[in-house]
PDB file of N, CA and C in Angstrom:
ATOM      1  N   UNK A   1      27.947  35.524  45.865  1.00  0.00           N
ATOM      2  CA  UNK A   1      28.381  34.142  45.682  1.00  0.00           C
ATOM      3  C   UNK A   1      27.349  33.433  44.819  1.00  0.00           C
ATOM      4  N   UNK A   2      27.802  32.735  43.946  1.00  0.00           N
ATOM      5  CA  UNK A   2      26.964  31.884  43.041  1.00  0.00           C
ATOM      6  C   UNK A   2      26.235  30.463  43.309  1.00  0.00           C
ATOM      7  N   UNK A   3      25.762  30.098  43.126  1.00  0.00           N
ATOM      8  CA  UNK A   3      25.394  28.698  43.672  1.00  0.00           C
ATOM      9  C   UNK A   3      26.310  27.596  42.866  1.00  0.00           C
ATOM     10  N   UNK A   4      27.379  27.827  41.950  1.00  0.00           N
ATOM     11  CA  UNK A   4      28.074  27.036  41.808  1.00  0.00           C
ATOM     12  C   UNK A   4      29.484  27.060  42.579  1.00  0.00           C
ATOM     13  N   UNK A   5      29.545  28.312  43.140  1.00  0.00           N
ATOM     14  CA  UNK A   5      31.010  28.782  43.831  1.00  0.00           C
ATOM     15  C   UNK A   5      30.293  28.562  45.527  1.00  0.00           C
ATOM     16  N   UNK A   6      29.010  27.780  46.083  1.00  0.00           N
ATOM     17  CA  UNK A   6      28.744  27.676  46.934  1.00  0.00           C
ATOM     18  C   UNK A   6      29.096  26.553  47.124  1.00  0.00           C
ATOM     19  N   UNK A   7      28.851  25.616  46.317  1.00  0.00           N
ATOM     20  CA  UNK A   7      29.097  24.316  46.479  1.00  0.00           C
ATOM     21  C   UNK A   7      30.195  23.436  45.877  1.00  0.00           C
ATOM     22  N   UNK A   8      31.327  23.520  46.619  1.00  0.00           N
ATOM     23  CA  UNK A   8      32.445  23.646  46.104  1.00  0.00           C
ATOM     24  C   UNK A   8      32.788  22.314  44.864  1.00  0.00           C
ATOM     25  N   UNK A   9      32.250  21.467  45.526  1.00  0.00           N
ATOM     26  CA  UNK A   9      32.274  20.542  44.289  1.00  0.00           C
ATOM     27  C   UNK A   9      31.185  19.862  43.403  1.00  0.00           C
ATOM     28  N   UNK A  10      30.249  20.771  43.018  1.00  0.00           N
ATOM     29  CA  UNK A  10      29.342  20.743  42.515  1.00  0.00           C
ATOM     30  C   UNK A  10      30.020  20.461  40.848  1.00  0.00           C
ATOM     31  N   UNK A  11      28.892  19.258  40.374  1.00  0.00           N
ATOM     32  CA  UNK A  11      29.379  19.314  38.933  1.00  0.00           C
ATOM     33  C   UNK A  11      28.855  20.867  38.032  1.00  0.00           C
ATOM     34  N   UNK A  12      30.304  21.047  37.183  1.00  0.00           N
ATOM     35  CA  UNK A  12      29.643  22.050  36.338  1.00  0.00           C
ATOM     36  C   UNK A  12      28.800  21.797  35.093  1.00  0.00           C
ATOM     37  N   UNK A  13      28.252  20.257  35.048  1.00  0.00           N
ATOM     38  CA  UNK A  13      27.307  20.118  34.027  1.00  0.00           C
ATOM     39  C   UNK A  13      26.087  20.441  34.567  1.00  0.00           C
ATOM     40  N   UNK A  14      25.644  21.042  35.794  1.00  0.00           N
ATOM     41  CA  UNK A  14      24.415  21.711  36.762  1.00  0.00           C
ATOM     42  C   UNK A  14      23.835  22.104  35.398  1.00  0.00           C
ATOM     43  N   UNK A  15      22.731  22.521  35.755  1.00  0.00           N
ATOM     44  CA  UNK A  15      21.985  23.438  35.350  1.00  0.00           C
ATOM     45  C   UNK A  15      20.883  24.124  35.586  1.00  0.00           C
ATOM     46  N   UNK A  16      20.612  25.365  34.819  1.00  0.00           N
ATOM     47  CA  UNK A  16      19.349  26.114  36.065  1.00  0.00           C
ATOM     48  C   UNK A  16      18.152  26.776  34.984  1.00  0.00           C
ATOM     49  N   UNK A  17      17.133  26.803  35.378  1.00  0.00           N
ATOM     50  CA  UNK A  17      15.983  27.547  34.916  1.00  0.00           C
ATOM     51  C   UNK A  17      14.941  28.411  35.745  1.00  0.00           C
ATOM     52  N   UNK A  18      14.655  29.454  34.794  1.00  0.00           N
ATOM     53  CA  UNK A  18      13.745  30.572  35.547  1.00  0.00           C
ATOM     54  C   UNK A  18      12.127  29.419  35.667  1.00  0.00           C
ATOM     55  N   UNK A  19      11.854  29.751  36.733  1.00  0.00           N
ATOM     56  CA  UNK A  19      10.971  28.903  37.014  1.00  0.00           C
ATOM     57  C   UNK A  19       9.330  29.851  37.236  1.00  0.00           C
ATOM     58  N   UNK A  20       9.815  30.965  37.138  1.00  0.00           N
ATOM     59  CA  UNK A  20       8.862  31.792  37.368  1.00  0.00           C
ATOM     60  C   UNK A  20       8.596  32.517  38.503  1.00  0.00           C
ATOM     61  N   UNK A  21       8.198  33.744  38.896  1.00  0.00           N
ATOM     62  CA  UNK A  21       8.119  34.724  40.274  1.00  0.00           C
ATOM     63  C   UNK A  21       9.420  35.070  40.843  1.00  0.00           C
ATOM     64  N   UNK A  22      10.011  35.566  39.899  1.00  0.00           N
ATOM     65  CA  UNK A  22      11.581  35.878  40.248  1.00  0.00           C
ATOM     66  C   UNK A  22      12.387  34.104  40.705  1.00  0.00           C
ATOM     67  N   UNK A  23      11.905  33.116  40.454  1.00  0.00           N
ATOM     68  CA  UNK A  23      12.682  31.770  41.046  1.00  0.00           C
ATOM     69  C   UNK A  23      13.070  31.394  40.188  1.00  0.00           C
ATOM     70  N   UNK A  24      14.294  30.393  40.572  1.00  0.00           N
ATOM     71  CA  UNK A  24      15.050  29.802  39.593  1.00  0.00           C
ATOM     72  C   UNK A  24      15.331  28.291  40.710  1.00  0.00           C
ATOM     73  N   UNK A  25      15.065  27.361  39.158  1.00  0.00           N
ATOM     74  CA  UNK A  25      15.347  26.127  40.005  1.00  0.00           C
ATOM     75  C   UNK A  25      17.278  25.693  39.062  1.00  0.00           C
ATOM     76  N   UNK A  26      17.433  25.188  40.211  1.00  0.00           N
ATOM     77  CA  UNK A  26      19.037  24.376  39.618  1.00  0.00           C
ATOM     78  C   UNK A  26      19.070  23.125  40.047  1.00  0.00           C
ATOM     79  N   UNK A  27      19.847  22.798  39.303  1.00  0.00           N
ATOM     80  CA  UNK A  27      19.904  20.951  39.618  1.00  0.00           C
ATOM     81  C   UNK A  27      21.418  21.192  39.121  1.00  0.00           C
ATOM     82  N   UNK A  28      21.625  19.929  40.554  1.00  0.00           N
ATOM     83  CA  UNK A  28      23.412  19.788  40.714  1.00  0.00           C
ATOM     84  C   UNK A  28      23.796  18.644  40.747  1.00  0.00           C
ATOM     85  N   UNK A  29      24.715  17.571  40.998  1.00  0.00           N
ATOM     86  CA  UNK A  29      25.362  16.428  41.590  1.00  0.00           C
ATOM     87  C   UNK A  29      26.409  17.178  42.146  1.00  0.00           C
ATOM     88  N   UNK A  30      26.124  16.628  43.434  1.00  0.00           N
ATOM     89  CA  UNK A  30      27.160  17.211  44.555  1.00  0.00           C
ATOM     90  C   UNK A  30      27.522  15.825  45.477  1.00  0.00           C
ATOM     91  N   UNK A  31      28.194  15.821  45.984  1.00  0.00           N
ATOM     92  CA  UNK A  31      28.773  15.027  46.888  1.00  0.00           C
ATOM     93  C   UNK A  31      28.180  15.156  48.399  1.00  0.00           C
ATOM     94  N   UNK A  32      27.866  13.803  49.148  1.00  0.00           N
ATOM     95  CA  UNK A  32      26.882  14.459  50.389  1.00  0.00           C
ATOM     96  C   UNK A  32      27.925  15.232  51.501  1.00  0.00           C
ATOM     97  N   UNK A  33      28.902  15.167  51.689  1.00  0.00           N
ATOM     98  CA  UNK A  33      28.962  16.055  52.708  1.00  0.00           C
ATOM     99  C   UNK A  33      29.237  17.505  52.390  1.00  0.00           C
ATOM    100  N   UNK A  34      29.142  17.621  50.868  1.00  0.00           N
ATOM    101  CA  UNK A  34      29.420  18.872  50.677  1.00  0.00           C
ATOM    102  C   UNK A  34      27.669  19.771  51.200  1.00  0.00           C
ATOM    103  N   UNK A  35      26.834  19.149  50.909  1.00  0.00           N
ATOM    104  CA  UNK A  35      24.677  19.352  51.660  1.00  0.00           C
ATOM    105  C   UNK A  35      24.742  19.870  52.772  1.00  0.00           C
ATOM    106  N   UNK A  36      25.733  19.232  53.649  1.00  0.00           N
ATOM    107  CA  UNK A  36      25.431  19.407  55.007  1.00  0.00           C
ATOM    108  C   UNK A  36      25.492  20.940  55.826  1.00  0.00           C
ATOM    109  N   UNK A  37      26.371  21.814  54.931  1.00  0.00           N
ATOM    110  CA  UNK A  37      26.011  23.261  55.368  1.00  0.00           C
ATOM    111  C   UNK A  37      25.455  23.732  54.642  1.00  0.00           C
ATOM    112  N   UNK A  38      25.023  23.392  53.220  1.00  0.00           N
ATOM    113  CA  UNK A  38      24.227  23.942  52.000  1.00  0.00           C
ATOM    114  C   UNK A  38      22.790  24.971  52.306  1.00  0.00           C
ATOM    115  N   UNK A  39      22.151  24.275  53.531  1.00  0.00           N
ATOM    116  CA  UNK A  39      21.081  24.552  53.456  1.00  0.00           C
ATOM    117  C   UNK A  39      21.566  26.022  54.848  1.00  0.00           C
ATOM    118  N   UNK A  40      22.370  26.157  55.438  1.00  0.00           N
ATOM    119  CA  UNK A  40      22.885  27.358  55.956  1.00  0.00           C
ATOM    120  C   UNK A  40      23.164  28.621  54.775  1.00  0.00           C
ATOM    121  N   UNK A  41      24.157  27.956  54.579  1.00  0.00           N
ATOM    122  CA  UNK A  41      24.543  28.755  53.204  1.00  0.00           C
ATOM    123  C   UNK A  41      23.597  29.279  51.961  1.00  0.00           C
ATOM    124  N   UNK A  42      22.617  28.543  51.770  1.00  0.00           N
ATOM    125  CA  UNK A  42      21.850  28.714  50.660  1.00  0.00           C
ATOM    126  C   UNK A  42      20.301  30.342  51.258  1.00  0.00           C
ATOM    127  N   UNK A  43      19.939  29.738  52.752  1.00  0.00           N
ATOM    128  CA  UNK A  43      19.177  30.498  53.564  1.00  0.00           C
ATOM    129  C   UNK A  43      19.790  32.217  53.599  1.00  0.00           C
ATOM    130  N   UNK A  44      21.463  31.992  54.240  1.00  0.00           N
ATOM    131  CA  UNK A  44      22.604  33.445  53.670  1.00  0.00           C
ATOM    132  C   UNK A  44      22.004  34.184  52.427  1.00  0.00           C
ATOM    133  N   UNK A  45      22.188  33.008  51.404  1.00  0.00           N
ATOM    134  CA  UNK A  45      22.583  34.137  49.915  1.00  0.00           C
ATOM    135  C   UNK A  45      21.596  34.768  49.879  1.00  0.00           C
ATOM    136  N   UNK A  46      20.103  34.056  50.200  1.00  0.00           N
ATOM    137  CA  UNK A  46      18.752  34.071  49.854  1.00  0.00           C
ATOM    138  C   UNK A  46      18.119  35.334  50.609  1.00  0.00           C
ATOM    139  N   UNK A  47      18.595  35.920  51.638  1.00  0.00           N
ATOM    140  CA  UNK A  47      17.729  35.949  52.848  1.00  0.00           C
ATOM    141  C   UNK A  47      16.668  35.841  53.588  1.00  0.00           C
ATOM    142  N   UNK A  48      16.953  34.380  53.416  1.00  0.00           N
ATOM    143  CA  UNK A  48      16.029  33.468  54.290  1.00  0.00           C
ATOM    144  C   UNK A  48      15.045  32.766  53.772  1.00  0.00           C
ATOM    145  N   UNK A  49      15.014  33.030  52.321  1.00  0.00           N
ATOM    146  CA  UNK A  49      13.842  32.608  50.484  1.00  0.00           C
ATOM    147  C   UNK A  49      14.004  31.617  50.402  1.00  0.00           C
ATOM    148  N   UNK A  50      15.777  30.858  50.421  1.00  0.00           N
ATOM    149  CA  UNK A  50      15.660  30.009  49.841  1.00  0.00           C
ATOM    150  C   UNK A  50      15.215  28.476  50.137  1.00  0.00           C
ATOM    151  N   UNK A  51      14.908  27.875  49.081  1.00  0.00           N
ATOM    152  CA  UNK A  51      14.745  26.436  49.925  1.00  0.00           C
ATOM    153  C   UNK A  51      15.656  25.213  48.817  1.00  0.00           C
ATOM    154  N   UNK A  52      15.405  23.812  49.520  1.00  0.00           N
ATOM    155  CA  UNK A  52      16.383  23.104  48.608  1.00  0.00           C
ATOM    156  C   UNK A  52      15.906  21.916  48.924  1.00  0.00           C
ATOM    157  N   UNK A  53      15.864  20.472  48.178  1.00  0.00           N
ATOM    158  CA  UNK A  53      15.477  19.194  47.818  1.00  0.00           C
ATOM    159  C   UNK A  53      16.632  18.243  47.591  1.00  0.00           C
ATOM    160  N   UNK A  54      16.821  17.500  47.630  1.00  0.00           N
ATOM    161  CA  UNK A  54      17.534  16.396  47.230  1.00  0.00           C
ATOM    162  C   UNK A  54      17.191  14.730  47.210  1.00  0.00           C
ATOM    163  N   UNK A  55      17.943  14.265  46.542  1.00  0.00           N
ATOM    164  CA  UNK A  55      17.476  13.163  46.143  1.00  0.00           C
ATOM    165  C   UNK A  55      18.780  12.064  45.929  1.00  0.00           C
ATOM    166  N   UNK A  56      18.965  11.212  46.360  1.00  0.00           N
ATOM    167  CA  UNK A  56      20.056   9.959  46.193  1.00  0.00           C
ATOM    168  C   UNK A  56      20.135   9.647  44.529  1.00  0.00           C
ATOM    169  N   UNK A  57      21.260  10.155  44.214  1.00  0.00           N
ATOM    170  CA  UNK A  57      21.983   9.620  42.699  1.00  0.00           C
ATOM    171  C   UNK A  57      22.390   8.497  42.664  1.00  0.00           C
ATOM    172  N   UNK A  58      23.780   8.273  43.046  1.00  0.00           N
ATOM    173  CA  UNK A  58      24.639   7.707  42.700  1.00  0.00           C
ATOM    174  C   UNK A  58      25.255   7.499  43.554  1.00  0.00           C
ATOM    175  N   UNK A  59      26.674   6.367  44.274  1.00  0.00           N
ATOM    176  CA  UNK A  59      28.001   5.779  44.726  1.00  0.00           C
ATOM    177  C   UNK A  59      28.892   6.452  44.188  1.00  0.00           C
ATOM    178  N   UNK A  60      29.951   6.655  45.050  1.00  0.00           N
ATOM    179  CA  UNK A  60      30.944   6.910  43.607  1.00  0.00           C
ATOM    180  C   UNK A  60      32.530   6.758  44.537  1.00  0.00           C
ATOM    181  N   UNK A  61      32.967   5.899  44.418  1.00  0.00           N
ATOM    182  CA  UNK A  61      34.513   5.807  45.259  1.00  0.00           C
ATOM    183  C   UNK A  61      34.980   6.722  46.258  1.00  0.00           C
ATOM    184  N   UNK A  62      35.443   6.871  47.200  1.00  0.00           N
ATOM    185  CA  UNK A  62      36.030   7.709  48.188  1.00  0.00           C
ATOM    186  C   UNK A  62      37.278   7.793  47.303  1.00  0.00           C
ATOM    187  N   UNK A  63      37.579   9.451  47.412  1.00  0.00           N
ATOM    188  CA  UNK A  63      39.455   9.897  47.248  1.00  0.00           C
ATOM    189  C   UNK A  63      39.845   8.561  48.026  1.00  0.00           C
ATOM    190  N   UNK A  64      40.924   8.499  47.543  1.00  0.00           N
ATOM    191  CA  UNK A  64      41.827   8.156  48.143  1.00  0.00           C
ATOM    192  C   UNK A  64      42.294   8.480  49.493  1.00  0.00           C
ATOM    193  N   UNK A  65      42.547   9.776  48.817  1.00  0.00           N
ATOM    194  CA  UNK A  65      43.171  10.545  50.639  1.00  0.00           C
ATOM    195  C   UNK A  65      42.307  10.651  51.521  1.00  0.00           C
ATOM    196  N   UNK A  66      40.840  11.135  51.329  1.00  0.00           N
ATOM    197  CA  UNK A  66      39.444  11.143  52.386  1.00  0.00           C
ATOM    198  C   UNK A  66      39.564   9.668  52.823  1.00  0.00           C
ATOM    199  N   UNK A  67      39.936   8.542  52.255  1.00  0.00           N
ATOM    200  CA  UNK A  67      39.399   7.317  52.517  1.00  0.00           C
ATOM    201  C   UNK A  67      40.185   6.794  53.885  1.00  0.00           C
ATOM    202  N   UNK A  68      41.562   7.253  53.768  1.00  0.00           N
ATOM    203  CA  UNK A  68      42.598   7.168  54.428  1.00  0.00           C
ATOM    204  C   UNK A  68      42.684   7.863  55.825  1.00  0.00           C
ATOM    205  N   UNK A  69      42.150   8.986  55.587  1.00  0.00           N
ATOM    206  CA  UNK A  69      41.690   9.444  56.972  1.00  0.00           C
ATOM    207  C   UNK A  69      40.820   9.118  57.775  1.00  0.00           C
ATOM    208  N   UNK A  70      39.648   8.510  56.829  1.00  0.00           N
ATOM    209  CA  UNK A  70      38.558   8.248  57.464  1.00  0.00           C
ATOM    210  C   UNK A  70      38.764   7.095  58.650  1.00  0.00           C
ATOM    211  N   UNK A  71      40.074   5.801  57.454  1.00  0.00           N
ATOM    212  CA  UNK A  71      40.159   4.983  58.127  1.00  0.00           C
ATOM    213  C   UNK A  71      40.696   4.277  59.495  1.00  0.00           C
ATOM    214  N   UNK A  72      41.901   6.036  59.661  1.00  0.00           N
ATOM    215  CA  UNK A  72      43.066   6.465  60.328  1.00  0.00           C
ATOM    216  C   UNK A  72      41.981   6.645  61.741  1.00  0.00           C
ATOM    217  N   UNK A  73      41.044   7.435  61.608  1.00  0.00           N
ATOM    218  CA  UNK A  73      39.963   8.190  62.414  1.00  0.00           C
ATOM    219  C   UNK A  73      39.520   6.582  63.148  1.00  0.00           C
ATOM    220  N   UNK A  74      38.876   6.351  62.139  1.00  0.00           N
ATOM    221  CA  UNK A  74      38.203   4.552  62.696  1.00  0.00           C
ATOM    222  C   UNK A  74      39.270   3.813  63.981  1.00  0.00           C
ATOM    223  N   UNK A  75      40.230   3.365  62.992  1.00  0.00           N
ATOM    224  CA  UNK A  75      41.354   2.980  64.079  1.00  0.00           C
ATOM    225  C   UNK A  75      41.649   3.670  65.356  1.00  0.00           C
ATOM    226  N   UNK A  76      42.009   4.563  65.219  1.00  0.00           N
ATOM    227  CA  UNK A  76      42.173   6.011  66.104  1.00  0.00           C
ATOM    228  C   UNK A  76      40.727   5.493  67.301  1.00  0.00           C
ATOM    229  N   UNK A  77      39.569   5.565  67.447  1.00  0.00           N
ATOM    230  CA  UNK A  77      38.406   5.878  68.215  1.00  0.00           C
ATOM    231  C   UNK A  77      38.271   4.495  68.322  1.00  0.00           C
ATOM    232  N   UNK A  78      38.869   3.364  67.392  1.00  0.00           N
ATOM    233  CA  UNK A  78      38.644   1.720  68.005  1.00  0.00           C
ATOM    234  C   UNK A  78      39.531   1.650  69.111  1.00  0.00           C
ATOM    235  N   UNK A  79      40.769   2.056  69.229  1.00  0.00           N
ATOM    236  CA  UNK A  79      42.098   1.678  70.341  1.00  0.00           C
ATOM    237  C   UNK A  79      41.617   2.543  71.091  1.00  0.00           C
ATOM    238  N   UNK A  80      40.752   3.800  71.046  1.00  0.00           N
ATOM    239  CA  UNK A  80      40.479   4.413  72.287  1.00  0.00           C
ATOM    240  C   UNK A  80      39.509   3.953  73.211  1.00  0.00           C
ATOM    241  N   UNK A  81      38.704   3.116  72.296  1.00  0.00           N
ATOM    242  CA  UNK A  81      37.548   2.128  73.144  1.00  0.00           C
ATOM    243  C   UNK A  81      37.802   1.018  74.081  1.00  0.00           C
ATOM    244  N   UNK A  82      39.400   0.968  73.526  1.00  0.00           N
ATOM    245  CA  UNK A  82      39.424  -0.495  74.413  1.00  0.00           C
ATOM    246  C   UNK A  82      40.427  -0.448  75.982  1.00  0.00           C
ATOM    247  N   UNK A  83      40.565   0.964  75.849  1.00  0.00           N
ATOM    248  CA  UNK A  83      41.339   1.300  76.673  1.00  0.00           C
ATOM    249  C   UNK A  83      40.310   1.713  78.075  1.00  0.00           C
TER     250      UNK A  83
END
């Protein structure tokens, strides 16, 4: 698996360099919840080598459809509170 086919919505303007001692650094814009198993996944490919950094980019609109669920969810766990 590649580190661009790891992170499913990773931009493909990434890019990567040999950094030296068999390492390679990459730089991505990814979306945060796509991080949240990254560092599972990344430890897998590696076995157990790898490591990873990040840093706050950017905002960038919710889908539509994620937004909708999210909000469905909200509602959903507010009417269960009041019960």
């Amino acid at each position: 698996m590649s580190w661009a086919t790891s992170i499913p919505n990773a931009e493909r303007s990434a890019g990567w360099k040999q950094i030296g001692g068999g390492k390679q650094r990459i730089r991505a814009i990814v979306p945060q919840a796509e991080v949240a198993r990254y560092v599972i996944d990344l430890r897998s490919m590696t076995g157990g080598r790898g490591a990873f950094s990040m840093r706050f980019d950017h905002y960038e609109e919710m889908p539509t459809q994620l937004a909708q669920k999210v909000i469905a969810d909200h509602q959903k766990a507010k009417e269960e509170a009041k019960k």
